[in-house]
N, C-alpha and C. Protein backbone atom coordinates (compact mmCIF):
# COMPACT_ATOMS: atom_id res chain seq x y z
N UNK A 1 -277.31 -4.13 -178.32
CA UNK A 1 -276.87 -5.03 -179.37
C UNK A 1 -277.88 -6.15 -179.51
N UNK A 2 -278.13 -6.21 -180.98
CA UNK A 2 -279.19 -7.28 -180.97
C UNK A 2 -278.43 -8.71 -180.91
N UNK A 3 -279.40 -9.97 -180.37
CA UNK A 3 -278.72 -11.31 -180.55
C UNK A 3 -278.01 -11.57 -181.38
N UNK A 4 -278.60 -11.12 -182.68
CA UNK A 4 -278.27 -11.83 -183.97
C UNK A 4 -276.67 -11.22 -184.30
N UNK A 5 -276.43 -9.96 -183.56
CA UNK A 5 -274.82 -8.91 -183.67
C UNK A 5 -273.98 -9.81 -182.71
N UNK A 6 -274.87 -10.77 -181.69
CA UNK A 6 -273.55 -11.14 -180.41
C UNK A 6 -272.64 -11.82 -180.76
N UNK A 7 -272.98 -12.98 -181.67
CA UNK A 7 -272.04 -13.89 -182.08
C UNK A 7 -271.01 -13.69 -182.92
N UNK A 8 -271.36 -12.45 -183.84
CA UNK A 8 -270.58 -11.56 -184.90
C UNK A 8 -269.64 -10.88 -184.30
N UNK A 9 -269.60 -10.26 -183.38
CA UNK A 9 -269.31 -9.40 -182.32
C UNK A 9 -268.17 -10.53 -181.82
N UNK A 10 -268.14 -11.09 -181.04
CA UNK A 10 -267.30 -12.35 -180.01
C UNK A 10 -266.93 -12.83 -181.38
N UNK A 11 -266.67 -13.00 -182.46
CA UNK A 11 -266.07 -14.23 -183.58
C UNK A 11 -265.15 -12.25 -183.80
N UNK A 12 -265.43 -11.21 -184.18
CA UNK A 12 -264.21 -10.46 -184.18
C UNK A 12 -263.46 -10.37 -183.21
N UNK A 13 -264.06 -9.77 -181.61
CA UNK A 13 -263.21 -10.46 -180.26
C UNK A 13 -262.12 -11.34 -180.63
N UNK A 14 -262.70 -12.33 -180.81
CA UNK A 14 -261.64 -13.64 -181.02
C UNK A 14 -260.59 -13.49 -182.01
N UNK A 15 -261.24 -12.86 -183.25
CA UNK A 15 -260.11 -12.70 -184.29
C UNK A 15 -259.22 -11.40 -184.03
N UNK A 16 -259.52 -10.44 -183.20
CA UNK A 16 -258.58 -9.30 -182.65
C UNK A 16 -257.79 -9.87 -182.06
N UNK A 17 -257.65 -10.65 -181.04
CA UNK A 17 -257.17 -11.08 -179.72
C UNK A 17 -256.11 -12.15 -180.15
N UNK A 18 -256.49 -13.05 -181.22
CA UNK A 18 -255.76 -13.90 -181.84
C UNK A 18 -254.80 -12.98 -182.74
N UNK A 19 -254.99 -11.91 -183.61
CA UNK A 19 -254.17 -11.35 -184.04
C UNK A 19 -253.19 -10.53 -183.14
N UNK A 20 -253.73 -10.24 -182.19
CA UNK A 20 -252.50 -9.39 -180.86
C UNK A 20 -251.84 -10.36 -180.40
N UNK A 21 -252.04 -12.04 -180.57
CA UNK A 21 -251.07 -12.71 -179.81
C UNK A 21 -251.67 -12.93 -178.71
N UNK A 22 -252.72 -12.34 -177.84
CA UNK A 22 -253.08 -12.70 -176.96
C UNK A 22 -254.62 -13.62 -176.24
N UNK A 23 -254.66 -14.45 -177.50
CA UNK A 23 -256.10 -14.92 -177.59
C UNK A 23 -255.23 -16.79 -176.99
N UNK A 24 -253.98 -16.36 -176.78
CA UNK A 24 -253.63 -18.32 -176.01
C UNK A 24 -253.62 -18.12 -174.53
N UNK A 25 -253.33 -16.91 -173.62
CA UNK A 25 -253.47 -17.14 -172.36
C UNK A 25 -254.71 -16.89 -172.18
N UNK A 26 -255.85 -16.28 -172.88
CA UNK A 26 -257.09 -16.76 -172.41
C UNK A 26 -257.56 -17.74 -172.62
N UNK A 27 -257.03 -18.31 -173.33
CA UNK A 27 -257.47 -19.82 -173.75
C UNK A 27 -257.61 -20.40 -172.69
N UNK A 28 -256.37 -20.26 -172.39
CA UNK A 28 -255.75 -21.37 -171.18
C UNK A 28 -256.91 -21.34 -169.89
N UNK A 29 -258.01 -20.24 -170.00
CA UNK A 29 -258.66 -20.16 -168.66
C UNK A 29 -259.93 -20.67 -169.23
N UNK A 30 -260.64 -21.63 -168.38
CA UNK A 30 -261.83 -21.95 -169.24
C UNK A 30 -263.19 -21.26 -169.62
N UNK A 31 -263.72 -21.91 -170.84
CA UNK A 31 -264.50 -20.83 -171.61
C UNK A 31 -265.37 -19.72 -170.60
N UNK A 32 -266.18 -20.58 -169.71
CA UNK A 32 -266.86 -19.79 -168.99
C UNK A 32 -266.38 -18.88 -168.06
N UNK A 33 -264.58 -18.93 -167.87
CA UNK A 33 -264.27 -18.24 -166.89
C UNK A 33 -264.86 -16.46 -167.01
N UNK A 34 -264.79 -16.04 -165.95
CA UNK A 34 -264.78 -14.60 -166.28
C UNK A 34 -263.42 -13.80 -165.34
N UNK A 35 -263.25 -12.64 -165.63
CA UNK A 35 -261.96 -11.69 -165.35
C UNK A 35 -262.20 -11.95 -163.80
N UNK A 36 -263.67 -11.20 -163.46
CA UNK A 36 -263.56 -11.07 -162.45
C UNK A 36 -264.68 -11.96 -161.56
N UNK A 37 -264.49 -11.90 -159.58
CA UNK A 37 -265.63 -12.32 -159.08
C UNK A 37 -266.36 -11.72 -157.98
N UNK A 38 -267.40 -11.85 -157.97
CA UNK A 38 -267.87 -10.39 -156.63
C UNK A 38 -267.50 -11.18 -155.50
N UNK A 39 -267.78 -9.82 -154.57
CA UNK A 39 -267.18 -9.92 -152.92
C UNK A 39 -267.87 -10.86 -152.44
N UNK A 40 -269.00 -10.87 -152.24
CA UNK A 40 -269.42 -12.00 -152.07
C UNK A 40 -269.21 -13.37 -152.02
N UNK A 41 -268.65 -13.97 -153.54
CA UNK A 41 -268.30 -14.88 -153.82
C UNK A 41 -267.08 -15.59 -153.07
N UNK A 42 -266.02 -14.50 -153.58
CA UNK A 42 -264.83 -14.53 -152.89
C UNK A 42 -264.85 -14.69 -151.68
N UNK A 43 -265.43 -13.69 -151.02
CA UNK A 43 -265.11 -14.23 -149.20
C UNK A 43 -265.81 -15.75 -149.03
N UNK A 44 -266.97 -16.09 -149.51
CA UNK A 44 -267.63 -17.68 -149.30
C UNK A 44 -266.44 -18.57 -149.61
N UNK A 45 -265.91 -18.42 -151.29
CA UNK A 45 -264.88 -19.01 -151.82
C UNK A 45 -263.56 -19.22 -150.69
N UNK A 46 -263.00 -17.79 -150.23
CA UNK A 46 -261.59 -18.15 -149.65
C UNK A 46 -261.79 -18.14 -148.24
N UNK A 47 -262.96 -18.29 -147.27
CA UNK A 47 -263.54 -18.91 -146.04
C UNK A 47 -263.73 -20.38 -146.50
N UNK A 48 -263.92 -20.74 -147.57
CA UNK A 48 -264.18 -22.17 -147.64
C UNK A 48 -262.92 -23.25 -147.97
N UNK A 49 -262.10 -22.24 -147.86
CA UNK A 49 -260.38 -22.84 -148.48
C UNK A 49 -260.34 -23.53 -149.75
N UNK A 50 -261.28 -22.47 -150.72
CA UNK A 50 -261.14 -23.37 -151.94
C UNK A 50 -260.82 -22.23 -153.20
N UNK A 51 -259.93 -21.29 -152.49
CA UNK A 51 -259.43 -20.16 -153.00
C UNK A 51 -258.24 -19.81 -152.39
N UNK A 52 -257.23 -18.76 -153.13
CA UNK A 52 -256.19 -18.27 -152.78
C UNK A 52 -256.60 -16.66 -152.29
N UNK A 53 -256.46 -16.28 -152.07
CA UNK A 53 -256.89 -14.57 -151.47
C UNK A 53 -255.25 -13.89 -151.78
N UNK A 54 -254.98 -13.22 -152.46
CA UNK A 54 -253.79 -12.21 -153.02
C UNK A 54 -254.38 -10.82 -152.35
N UNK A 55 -253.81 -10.42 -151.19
CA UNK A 55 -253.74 -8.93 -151.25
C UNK A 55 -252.88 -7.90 -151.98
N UNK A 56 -253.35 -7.29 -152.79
CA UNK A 56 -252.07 -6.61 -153.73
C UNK A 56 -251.99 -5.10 -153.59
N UNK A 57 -252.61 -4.89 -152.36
CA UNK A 57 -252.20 -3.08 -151.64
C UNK A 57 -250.99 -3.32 -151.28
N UNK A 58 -250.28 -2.43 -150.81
CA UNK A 58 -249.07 -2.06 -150.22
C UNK A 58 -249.44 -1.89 -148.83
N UNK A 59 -247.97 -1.84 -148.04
CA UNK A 59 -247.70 -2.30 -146.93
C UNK A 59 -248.59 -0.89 -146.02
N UNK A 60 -248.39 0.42 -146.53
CA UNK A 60 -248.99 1.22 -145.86
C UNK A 60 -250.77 0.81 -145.40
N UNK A 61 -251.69 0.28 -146.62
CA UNK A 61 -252.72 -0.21 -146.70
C UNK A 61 -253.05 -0.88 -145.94
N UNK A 62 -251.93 -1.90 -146.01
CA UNK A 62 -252.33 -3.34 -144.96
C UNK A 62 -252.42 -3.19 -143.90
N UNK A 63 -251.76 -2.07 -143.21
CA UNK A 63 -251.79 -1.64 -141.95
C UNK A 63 -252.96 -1.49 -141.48
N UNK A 64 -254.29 -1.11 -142.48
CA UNK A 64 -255.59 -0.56 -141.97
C UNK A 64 -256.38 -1.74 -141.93
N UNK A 65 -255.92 -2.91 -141.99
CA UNK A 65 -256.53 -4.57 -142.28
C UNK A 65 -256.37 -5.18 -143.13
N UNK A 66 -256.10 -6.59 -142.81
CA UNK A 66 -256.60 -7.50 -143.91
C UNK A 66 -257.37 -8.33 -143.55
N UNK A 67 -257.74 -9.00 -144.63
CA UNK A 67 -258.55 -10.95 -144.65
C UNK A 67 -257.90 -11.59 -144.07
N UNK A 68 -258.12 -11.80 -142.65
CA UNK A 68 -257.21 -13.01 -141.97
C UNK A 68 -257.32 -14.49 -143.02
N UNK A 69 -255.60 -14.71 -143.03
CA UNK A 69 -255.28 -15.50 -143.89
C UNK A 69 -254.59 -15.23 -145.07
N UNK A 70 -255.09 -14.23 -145.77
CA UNK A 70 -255.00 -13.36 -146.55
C UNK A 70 -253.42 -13.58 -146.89
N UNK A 71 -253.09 -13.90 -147.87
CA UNK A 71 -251.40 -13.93 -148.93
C UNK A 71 -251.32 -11.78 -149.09
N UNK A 72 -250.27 -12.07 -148.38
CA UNK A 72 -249.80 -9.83 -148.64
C UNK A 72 -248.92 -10.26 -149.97
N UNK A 73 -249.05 -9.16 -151.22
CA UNK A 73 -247.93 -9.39 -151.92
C UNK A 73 -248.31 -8.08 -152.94
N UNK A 74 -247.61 -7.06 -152.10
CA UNK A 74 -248.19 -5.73 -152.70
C UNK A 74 -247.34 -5.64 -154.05
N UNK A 75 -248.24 -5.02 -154.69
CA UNK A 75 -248.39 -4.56 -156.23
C UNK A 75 -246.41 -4.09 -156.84
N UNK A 76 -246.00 -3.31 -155.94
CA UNK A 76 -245.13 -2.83 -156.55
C UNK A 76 -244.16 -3.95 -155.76
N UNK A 77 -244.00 -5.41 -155.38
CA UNK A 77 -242.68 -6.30 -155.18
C UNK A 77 -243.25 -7.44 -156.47
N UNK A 78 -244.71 -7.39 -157.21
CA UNK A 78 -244.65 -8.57 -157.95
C UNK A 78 -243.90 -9.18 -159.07
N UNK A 79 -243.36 -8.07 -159.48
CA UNK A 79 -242.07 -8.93 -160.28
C UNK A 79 -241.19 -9.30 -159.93
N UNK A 80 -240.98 -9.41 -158.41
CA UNK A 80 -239.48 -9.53 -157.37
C UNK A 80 -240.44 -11.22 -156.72
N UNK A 81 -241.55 -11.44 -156.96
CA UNK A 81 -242.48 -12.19 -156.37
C UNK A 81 -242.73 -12.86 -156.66
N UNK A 82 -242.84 -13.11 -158.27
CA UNK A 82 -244.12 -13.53 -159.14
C UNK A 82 -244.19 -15.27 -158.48
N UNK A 83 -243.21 -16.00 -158.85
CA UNK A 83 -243.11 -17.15 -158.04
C UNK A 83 -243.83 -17.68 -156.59
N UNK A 84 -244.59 -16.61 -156.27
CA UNK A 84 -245.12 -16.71 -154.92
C UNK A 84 -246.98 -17.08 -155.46
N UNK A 85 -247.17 -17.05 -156.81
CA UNK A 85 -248.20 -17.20 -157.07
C UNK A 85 -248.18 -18.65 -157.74
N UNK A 86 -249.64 -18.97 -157.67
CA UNK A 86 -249.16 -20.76 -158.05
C UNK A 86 -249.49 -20.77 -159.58
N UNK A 87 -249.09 -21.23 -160.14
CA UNK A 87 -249.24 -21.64 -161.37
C UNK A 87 -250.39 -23.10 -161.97
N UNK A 88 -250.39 -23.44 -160.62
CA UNK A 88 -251.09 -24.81 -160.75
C UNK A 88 -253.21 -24.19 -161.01
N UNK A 89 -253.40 -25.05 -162.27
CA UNK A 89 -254.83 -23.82 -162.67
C UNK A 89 -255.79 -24.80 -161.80
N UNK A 90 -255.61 -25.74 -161.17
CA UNK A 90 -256.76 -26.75 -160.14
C UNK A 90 -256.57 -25.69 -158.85
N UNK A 91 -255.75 -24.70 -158.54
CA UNK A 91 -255.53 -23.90 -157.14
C UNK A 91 -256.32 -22.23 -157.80
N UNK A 92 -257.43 -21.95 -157.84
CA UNK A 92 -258.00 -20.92 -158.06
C UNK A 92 -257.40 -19.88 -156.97
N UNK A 93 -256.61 -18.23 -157.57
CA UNK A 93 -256.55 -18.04 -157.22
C UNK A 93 -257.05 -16.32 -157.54
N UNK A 94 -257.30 -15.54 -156.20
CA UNK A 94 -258.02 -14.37 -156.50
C UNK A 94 -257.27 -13.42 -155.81
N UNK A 95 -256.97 -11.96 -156.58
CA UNK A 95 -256.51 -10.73 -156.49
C UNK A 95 -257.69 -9.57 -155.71
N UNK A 96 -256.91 -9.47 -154.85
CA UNK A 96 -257.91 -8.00 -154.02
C UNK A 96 -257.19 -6.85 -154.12
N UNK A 97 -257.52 -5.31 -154.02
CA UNK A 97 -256.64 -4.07 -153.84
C UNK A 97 -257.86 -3.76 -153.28
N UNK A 98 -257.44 -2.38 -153.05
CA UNK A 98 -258.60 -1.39 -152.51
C UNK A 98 -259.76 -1.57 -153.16
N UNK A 99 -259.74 -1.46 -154.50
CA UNK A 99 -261.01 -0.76 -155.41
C UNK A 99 -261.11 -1.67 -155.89
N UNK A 100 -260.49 -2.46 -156.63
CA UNK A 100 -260.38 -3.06 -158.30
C UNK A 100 -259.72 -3.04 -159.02
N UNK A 101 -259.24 -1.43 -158.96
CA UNK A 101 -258.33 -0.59 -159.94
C UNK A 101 -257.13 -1.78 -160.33
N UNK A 102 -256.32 -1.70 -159.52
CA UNK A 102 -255.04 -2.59 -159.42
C UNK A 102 -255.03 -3.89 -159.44
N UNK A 103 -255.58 -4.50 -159.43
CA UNK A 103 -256.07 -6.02 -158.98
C UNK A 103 -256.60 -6.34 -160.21
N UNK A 104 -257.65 -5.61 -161.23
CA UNK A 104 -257.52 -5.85 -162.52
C UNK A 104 -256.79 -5.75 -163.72
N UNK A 105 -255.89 -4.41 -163.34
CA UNK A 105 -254.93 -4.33 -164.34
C UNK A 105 -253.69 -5.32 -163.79
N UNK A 106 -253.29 -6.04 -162.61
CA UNK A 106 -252.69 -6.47 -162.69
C UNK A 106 -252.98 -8.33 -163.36
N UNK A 107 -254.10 -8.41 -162.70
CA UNK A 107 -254.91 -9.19 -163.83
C UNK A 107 -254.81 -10.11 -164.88
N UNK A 108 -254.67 -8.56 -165.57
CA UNK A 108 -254.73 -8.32 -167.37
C UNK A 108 -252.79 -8.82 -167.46
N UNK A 109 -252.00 -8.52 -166.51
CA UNK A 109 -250.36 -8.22 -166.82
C UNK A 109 -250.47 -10.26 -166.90
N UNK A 110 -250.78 -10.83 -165.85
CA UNK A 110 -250.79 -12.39 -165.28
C UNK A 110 -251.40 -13.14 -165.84
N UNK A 111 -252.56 -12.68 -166.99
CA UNK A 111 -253.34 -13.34 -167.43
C UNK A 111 -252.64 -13.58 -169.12
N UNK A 112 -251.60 -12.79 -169.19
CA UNK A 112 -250.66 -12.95 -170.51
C UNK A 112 -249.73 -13.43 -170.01
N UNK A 113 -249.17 -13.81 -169.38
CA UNK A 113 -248.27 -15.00 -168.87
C UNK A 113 -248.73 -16.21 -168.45
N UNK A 114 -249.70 -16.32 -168.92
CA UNK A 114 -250.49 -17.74 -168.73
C UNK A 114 -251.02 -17.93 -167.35
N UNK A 115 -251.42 -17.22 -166.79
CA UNK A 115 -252.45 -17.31 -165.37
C UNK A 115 -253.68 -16.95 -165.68
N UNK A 116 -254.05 -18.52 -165.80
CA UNK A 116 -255.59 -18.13 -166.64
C UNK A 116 -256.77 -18.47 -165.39
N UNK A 117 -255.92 -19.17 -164.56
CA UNK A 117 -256.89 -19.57 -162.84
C UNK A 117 -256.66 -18.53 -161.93
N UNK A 118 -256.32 -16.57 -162.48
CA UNK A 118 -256.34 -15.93 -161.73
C UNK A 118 -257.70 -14.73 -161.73
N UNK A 119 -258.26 -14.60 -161.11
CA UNK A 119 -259.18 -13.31 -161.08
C UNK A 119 -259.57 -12.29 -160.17
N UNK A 120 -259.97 -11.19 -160.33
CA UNK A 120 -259.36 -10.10 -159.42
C UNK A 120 -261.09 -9.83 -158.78
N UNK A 121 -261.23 -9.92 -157.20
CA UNK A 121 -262.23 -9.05 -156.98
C UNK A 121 -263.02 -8.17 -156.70
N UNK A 122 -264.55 -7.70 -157.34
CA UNK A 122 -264.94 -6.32 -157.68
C UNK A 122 -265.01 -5.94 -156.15
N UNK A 123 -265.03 -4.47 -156.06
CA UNK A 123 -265.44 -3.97 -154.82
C UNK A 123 -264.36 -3.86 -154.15
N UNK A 124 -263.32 -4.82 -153.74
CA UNK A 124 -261.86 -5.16 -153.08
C UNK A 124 -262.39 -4.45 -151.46
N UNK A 125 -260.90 -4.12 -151.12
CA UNK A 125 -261.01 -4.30 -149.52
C UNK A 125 -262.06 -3.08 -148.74
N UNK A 126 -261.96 -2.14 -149.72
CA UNK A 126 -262.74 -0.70 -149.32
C UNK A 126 -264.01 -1.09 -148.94
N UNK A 127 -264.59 -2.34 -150.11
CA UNK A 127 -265.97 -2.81 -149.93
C UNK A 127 -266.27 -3.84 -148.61
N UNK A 128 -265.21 -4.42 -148.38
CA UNK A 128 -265.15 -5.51 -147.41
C UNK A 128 -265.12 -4.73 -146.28
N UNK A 129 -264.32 -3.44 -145.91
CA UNK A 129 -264.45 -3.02 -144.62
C UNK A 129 -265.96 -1.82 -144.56
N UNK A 130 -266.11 -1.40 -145.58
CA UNK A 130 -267.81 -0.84 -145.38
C UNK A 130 -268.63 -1.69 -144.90
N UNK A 131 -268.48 -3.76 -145.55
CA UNK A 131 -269.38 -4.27 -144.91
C UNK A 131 -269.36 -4.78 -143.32
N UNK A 132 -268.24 -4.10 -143.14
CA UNK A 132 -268.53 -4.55 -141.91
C UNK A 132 -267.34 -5.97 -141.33
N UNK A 133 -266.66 -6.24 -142.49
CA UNK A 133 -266.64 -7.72 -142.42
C UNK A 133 -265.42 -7.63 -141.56
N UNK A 134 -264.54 -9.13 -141.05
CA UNK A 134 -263.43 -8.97 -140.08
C UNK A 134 -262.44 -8.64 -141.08
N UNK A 135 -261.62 -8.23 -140.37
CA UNK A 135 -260.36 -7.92 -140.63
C UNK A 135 -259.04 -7.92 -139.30
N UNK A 136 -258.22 -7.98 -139.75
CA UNK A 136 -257.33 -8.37 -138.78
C UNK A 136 -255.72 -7.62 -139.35
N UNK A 137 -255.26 -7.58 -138.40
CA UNK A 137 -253.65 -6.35 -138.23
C UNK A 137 -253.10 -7.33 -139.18
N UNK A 138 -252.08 -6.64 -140.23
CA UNK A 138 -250.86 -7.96 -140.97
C UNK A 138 -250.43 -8.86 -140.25
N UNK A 139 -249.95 -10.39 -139.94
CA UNK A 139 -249.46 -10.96 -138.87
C UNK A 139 -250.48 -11.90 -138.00
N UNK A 140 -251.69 -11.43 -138.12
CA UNK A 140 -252.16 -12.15 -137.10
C UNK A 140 -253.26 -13.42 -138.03
């Protein structure tokens, strides 16, 4: 896509998104935000306590590790849950699953209910335990 198509391009974006109704909970997240953030980031981010860490595998999963510290709040109790996530957009908070898979589409569900300080990250736990990184039993 040439430059001169990008801005043309993002001004329909905007006018799709506004016509689906769903161009105000992205609002709500700021311009530069993006969906998602790499592994990287995230572990610096929620080692530095300036992040929330959401594990959103299920309980069988968790069994094989988590991010010590790590919030458990698997995928299939979050509508029994949702309240367990903060609403406050100064508390950045970030979604892990295995892959991505889940953690973005759930995302996409939170990010239309006005959780615009939520984002899911790439790679998730599969990537974190290839690198090597700690992990620790649920509980501890």
């Amino acid at each position: 896509m040439s430059r001169s198509a990008a801005p043309f391009s993002r001004r329909i974006l905007l006018k799709s998104l506004a016509a689906l109704g769903l161009l105000g909970s992205l609002v709500a997240a700021d311009a530069s935000d993006t969906l998602s953030v790499s592994l990287d980031t995230a572990r610096a981010e929620f080692e530095a306590g300036r992040v929330v860490l959401i594990d959103i595998r299920e309980p069988n999963e968790h069994a094989t590790g988590v991010a010590r510290g790590a919030r458990l709040l698997p995928m299939s109790q979050l509508g029994q849950r949702l309240g367990e996530i903060s609403t406050d957009p100064k508390q950045p908070v970030l979604l892990i699953c295995n892959t991505q898979n889940r953690s973005s589409r759930t995302l996409k569900a939170l990010r239309e209910r006005g959780y615009g300080h939520v984002r899911y990250v790439e790679g998730g736990m599969s990537e974190w335990a290839r690198r090597g990184w700690p992990m620790v039993k649920p509980g501890l």
